[in-house]
PDB file of N, CA and C in Angstrom:
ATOM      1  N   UNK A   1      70.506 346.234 229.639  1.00  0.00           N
ATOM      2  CA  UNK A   1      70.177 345.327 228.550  1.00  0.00           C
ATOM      3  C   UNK A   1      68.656 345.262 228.377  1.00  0.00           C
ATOM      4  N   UNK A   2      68.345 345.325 227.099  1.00  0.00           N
ATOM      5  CA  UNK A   2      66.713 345.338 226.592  1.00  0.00           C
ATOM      6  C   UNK A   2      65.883 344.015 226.961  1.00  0.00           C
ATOM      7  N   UNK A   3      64.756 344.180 227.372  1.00  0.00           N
ATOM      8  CA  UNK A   3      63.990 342.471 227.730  1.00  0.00           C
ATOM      9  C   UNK A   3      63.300 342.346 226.833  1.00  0.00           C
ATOM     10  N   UNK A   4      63.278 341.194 226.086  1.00  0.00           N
ATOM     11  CA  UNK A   4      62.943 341.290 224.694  1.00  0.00           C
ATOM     12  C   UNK A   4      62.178 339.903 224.494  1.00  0.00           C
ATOM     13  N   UNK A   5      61.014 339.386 224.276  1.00  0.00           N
ATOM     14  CA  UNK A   5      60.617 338.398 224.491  1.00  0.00           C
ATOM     15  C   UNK A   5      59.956 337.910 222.649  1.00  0.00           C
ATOM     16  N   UNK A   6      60.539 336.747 221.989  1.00  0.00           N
ATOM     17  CA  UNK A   6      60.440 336.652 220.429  1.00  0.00           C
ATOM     18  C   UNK A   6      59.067 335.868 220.657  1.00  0.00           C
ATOM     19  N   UNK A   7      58.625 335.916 219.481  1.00  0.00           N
ATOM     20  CA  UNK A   7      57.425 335.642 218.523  1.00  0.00           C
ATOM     21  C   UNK A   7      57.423 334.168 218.933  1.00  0.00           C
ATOM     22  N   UNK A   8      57.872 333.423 219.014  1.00  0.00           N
ATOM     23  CA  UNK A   8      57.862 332.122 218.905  1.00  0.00           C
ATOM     24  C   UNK A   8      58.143 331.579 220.803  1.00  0.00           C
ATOM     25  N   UNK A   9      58.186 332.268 221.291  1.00  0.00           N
ATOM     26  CA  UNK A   9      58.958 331.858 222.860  1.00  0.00           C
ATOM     27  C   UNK A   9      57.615 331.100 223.685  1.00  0.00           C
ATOM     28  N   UNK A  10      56.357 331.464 223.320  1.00  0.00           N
ATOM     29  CA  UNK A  10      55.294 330.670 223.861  1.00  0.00           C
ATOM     30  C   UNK A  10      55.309 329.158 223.392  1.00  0.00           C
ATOM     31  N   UNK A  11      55.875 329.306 221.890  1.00  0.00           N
ATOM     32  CA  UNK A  11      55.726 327.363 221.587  1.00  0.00           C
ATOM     33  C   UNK A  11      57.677 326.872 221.640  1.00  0.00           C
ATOM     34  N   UNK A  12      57.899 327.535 222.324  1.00  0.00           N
ATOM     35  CA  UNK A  12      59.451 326.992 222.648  1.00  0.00           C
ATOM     36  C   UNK A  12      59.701 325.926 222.822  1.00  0.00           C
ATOM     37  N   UNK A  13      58.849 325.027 223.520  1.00  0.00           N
ATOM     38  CA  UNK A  13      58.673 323.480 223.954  1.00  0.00           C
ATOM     39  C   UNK A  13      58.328 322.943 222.343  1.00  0.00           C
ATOM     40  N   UNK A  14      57.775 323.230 221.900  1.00  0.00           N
ATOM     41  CA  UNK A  14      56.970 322.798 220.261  1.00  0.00           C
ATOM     42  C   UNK A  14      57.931 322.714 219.108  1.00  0.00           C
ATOM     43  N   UNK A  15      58.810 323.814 219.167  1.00  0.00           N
ATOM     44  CA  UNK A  15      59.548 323.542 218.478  1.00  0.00           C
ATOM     45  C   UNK A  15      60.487 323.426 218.638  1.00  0.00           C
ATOM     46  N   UNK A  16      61.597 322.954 220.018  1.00  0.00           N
ATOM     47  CA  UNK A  16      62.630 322.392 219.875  1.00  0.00           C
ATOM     48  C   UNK A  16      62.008 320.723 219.855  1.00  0.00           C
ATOM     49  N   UNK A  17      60.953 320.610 220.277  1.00  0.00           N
ATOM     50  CA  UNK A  17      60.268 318.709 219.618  1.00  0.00           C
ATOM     51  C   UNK A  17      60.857 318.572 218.225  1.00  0.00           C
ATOM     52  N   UNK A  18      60.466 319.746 217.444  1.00  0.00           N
ATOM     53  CA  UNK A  18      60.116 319.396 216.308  1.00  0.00           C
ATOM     54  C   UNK A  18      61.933 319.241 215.359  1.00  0.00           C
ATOM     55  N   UNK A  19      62.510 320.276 216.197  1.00  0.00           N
ATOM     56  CA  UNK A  19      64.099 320.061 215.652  1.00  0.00           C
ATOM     57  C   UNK A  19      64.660 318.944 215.914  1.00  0.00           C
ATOM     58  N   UNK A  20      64.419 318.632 217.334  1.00  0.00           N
ATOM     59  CA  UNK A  20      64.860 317.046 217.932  1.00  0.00           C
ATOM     60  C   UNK A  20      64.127 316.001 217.197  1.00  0.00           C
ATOM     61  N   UNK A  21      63.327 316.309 216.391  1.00  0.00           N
ATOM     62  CA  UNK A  21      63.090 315.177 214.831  1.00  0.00           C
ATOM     63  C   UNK A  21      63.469 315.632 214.497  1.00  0.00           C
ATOM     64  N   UNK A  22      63.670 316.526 213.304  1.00  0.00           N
ATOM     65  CA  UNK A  22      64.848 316.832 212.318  1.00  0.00           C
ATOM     66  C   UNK A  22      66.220 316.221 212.529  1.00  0.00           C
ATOM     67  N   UNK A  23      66.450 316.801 213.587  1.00  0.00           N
ATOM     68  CA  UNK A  23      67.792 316.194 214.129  1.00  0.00           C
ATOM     69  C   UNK A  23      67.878 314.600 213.898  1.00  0.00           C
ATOM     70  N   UNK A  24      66.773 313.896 214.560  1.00  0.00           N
ATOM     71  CA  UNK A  24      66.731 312.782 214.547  1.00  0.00           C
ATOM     72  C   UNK A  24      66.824 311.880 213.033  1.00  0.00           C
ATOM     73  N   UNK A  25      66.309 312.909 211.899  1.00  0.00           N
ATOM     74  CA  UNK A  25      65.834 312.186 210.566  1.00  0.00           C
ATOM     75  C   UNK A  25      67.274 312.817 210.449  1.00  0.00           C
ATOM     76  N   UNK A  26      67.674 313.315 210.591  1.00  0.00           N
ATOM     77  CA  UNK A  26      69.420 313.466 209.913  1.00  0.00           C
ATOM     78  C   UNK A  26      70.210 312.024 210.565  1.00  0.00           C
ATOM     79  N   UNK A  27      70.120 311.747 211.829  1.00  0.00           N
ATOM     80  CA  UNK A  27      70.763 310.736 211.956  1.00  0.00           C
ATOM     81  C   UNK A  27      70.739 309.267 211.572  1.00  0.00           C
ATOM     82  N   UNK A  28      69.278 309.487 211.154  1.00  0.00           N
ATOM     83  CA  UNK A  28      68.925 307.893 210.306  1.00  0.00           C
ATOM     84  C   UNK A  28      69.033 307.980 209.052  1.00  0.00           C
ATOM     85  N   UNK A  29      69.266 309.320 207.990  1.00  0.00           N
ATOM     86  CA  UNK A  29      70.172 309.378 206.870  1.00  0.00           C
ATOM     87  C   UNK A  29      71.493 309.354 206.855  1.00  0.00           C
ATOM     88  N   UNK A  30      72.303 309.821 208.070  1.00  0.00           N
ATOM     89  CA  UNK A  30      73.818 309.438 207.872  1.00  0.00           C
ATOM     90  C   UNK A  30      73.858 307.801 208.178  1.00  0.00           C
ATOM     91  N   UNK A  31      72.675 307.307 208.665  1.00  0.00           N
ATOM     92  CA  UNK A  31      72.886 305.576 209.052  1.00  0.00           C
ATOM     93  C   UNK A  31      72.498 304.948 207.740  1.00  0.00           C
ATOM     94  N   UNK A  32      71.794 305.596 207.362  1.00  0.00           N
ATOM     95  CA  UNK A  32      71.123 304.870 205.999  1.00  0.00           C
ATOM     96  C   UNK A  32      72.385 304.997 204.715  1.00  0.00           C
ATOM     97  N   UNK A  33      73.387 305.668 204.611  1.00  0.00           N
ATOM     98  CA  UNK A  33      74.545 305.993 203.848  1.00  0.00           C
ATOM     99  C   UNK A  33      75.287 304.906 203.999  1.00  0.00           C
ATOM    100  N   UNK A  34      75.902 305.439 205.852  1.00  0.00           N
ATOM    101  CA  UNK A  34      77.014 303.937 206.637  1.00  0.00           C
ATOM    102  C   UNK A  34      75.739 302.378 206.134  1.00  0.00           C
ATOM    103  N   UNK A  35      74.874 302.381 205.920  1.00  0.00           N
ATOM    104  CA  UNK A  35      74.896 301.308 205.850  1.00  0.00           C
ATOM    105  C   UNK A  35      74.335 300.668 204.738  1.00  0.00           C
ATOM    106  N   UNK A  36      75.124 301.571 203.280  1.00  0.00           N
ATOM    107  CA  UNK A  36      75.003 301.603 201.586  1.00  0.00           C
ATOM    108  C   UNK A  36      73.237 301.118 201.824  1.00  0.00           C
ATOM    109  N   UNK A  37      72.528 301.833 202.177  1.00  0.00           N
ATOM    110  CA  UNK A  37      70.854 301.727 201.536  1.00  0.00           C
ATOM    111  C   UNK A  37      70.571 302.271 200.329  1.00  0.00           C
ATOM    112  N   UNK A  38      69.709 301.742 199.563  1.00  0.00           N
ATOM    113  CA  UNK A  38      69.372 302.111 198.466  1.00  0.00           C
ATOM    114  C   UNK A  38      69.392 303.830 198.022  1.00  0.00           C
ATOM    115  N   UNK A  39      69.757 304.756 197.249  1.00  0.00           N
ATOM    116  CA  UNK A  39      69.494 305.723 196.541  1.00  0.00           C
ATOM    117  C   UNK A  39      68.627 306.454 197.241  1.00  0.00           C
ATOM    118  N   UNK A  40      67.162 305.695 196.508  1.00  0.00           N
ATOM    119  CA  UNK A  40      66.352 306.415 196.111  1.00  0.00           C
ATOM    120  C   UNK A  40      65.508 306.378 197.789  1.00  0.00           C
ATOM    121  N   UNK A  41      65.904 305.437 198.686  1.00  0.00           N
ATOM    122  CA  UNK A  41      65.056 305.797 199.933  1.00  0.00           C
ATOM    123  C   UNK A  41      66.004 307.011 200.345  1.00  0.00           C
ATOM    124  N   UNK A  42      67.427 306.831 200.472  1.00  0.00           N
ATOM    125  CA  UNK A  42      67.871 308.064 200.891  1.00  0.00           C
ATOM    126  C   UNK A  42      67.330 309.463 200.800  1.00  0.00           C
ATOM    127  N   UNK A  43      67.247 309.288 199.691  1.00  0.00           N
ATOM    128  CA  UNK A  43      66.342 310.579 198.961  1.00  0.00           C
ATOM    129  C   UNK A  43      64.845 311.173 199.204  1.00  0.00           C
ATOM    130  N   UNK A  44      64.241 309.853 199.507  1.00  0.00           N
ATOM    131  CA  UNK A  44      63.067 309.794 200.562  1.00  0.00           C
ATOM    132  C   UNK A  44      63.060 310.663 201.892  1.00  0.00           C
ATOM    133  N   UNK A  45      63.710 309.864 202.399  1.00  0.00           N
ATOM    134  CA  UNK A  45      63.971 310.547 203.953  1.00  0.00           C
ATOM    135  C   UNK A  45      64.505 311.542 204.119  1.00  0.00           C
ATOM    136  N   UNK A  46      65.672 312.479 202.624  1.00  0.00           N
ATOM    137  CA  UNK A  46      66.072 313.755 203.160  1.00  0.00           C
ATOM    138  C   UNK A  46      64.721 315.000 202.545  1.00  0.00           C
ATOM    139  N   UNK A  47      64.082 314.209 201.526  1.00  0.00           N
ATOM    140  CA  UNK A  47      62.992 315.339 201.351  1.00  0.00           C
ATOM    141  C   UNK A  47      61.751 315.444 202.714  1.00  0.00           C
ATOM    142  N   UNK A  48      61.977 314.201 203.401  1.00  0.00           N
ATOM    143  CA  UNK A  48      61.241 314.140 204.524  1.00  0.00           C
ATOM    144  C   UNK A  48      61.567 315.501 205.355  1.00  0.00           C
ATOM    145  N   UNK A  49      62.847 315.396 205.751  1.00  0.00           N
ATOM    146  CA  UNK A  49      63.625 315.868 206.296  1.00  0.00           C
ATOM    147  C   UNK A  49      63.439 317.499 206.180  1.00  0.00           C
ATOM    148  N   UNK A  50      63.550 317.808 204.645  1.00  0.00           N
ATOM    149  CA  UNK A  50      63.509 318.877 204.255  1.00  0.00           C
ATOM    150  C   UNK A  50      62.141 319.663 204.478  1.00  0.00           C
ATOM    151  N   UNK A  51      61.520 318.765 204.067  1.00  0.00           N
ATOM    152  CA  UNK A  51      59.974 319.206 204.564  1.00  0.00           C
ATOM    153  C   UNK A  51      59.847 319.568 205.959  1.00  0.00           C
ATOM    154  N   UNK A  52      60.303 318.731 207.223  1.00  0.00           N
ATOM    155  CA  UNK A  52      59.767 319.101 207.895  1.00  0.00           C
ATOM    156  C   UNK A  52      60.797 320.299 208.684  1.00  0.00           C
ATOM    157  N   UNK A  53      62.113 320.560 208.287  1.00  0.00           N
ATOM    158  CA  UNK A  53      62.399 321.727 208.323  1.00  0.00           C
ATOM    159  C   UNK A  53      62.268 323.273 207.846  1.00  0.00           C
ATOM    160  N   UNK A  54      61.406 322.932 206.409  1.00  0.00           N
ATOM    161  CA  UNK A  54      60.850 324.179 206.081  1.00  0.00           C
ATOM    162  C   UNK A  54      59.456 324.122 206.747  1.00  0.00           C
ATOM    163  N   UNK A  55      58.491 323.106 207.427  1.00  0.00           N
ATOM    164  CA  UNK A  55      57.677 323.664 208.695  1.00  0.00           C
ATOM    165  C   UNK A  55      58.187 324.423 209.246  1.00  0.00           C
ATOM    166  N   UNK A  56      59.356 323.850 209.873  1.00  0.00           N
ATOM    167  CA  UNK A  56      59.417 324.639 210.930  1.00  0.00           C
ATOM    168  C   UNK A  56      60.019 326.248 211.007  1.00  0.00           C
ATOM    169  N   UNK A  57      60.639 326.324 209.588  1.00  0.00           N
ATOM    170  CA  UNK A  57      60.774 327.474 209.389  1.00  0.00           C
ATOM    171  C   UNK A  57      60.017 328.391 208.925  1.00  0.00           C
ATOM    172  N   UNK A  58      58.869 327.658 208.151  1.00  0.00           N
ATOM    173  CA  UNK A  58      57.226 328.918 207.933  1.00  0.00           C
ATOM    174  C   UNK A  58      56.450 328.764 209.405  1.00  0.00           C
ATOM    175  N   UNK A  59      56.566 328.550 210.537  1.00  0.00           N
ATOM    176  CA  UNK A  59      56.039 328.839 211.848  1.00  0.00           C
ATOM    177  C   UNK A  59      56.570 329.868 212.583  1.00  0.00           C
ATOM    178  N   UNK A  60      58.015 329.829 212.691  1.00  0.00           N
ATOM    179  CA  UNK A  60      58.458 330.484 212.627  1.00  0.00           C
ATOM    180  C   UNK A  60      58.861 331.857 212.394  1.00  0.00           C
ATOM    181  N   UNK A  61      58.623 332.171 211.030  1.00  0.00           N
ATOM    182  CA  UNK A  61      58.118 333.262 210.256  1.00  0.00           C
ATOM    183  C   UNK A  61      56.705 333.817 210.265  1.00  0.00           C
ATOM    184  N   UNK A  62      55.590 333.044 210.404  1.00  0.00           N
ATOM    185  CA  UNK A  62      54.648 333.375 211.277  1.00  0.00           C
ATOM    186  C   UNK A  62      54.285 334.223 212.736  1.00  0.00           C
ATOM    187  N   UNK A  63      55.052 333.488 213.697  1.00  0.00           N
ATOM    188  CA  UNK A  63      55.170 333.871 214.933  1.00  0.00           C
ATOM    189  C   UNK A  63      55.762 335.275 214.576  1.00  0.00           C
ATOM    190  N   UNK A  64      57.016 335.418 214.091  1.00  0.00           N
ATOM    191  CA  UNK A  64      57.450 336.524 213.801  1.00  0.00           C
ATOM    192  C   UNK A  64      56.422 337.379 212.804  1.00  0.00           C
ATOM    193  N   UNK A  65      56.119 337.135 211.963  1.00  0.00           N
ATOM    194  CA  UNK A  65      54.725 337.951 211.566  1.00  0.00           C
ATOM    195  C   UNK A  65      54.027 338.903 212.475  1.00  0.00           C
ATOM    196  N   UNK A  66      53.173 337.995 213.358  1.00  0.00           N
ATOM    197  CA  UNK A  66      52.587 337.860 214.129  1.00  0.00           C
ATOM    198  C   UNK A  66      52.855 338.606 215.235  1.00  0.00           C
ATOM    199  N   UNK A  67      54.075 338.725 215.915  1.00  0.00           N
ATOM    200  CA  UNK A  67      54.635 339.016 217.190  1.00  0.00           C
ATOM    201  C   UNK A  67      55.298 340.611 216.969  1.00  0.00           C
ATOM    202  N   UNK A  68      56.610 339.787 215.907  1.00  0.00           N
ATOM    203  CA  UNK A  68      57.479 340.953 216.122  1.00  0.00           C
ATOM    204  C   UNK A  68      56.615 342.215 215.133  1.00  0.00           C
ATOM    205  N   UNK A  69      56.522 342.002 214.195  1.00  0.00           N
ATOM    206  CA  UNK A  69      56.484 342.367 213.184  1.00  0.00           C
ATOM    207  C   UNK A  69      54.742 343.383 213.411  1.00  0.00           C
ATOM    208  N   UNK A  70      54.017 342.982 213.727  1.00  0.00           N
ATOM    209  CA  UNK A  70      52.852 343.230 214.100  1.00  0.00           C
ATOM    210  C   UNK A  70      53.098 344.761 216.017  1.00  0.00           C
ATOM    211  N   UNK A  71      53.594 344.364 216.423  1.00  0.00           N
ATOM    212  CA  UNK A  71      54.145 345.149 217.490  1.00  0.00           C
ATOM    213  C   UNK A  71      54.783 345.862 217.350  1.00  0.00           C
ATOM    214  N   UNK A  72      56.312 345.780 215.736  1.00  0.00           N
ATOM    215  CA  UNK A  72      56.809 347.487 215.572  1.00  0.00           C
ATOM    216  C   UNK A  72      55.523 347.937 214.809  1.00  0.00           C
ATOM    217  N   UNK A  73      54.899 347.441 214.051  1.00  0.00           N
ATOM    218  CA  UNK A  73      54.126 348.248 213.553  1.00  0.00           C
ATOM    219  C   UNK A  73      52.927 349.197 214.103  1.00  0.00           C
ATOM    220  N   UNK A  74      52.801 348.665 215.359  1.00  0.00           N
ATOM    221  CA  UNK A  74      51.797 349.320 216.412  1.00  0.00           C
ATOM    222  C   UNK A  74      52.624 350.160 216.991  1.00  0.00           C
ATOM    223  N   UNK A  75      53.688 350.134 217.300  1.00  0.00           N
ATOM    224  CA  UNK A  75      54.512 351.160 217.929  1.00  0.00           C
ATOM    225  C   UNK A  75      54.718 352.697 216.512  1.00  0.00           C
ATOM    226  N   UNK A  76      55.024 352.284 215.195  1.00  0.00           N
ATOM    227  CA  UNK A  76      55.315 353.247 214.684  1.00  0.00           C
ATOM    228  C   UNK A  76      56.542 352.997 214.860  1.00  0.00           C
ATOM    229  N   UNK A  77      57.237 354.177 213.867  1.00  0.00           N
ATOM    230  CA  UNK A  77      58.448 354.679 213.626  1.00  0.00           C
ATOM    231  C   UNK A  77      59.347 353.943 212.849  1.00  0.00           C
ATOM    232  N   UNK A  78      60.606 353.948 212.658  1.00  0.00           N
ATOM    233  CA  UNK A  78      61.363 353.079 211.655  1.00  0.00           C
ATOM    234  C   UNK A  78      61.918 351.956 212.375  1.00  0.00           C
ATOM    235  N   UNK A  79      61.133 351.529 213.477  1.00  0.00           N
ATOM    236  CA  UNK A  79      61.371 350.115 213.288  1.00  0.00           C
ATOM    237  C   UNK A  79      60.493 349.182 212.680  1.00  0.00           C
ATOM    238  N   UNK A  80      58.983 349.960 212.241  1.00  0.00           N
ATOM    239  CA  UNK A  80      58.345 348.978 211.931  1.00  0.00           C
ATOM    240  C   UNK A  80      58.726 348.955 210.070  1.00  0.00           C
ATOM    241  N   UNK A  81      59.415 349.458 209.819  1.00  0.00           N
ATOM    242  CA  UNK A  81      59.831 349.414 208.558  1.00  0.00           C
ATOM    243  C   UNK A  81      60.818 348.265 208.425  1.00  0.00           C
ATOM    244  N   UNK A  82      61.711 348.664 209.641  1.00  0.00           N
ATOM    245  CA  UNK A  82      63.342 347.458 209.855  1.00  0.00           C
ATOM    246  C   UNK A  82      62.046 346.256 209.933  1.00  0.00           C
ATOM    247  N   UNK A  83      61.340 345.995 210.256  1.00  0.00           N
ATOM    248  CA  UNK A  83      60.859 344.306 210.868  1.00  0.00           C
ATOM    249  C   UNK A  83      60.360 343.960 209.417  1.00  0.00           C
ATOM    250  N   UNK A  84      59.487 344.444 208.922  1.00  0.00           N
ATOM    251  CA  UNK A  84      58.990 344.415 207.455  1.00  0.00           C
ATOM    252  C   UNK A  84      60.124 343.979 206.525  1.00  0.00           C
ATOM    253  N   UNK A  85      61.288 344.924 206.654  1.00  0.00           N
ATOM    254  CA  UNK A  85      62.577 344.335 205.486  1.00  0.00           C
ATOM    255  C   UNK A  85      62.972 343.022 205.907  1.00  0.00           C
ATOM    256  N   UNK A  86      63.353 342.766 207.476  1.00  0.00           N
ATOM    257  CA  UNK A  86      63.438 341.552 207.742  1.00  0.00           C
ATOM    258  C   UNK A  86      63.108 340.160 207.131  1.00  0.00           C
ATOM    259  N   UNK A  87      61.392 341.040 207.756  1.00  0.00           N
ATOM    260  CA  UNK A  87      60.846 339.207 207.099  1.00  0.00           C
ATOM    261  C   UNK A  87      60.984 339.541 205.366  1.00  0.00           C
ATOM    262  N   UNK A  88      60.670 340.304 205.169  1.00  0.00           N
ATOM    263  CA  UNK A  88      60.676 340.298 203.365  1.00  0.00           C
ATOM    264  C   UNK A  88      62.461 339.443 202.970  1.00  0.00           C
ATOM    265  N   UNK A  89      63.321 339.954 203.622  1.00  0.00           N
ATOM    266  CA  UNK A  89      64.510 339.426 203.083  1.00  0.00           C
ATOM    267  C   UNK A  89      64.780 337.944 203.549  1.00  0.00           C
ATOM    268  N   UNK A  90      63.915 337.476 204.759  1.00  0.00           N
ATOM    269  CA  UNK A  90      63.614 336.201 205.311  1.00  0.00           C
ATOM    270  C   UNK A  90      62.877 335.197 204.704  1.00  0.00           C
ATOM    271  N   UNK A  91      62.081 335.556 204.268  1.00  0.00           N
ATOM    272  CA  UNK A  91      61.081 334.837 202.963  1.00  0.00           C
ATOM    273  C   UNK A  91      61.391 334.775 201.464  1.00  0.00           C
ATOM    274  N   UNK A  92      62.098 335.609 201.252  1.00  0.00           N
ATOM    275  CA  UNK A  92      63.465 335.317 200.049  1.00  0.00           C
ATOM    276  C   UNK A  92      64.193 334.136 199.847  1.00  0.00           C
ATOM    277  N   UNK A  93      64.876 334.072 201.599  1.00  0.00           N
ATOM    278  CA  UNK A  93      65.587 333.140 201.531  1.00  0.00           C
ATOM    279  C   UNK A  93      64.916 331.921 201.873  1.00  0.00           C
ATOM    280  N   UNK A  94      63.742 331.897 202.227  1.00  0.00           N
ATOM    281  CA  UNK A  94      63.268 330.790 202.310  1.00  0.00           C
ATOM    282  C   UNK A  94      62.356 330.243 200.829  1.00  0.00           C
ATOM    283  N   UNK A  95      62.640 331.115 200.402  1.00  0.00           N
ATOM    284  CA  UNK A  95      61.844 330.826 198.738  1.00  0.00           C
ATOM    285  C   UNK A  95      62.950 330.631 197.855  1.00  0.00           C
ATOM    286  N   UNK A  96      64.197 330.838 198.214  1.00  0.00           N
ATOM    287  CA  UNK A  96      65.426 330.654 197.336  1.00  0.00           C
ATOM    288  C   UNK A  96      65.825 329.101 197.469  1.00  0.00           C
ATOM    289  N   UNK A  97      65.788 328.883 198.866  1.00  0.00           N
ATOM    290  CA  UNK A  97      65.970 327.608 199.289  1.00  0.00           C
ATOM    291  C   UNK A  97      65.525 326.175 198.816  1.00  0.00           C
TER     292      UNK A  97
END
């Protein structure tokens, strides 16, 4: 089996913090529902929400930039092409989103 160490594995601590808020702002919008709050704060707190999950998904994509993406390309050959389509089809979906 290949040892394979990702783009992001140095701030591993950093960003499961940052999901364990996310996580957390999801659970004070399903409380804010159970407990009929207004609309428009709802709406507040899931763009909160949203925001700080597309952080964490342009860091992410960074690191991978950065890591993976930067390392096939120093190696050569057609993987540094595969990492390139990656993020290109990765940043799609994060621009579709």
């Amino acid at each position: 089996m290949e040892s394979f160490s990702h783009g992001y594995m140095s701030d591993k601590s950093k960003y499961l913090a940052r999901l364990r808020r996310v996580e957390g702002q999801a659970r004070g919008i399903h409380r804010m529902v159970e407990e009929d709050t207004y609309c428009i704060d709802i709406l507040t707190q899931i763009s909160a929400m949203t925001s700080a999950l597309e952080n964490v998904a342009l860091a992410l994509l960074n690191d991978h930039l950065k890591h993976c993406v930067v390392d096939a390309a120093a190696s050569g050959g057609g993987d540094a092409e595969e990492k390139l389509q990656e993020a290109s089809a990765a940043i799609q979906r994060l621009v579709k989103s």
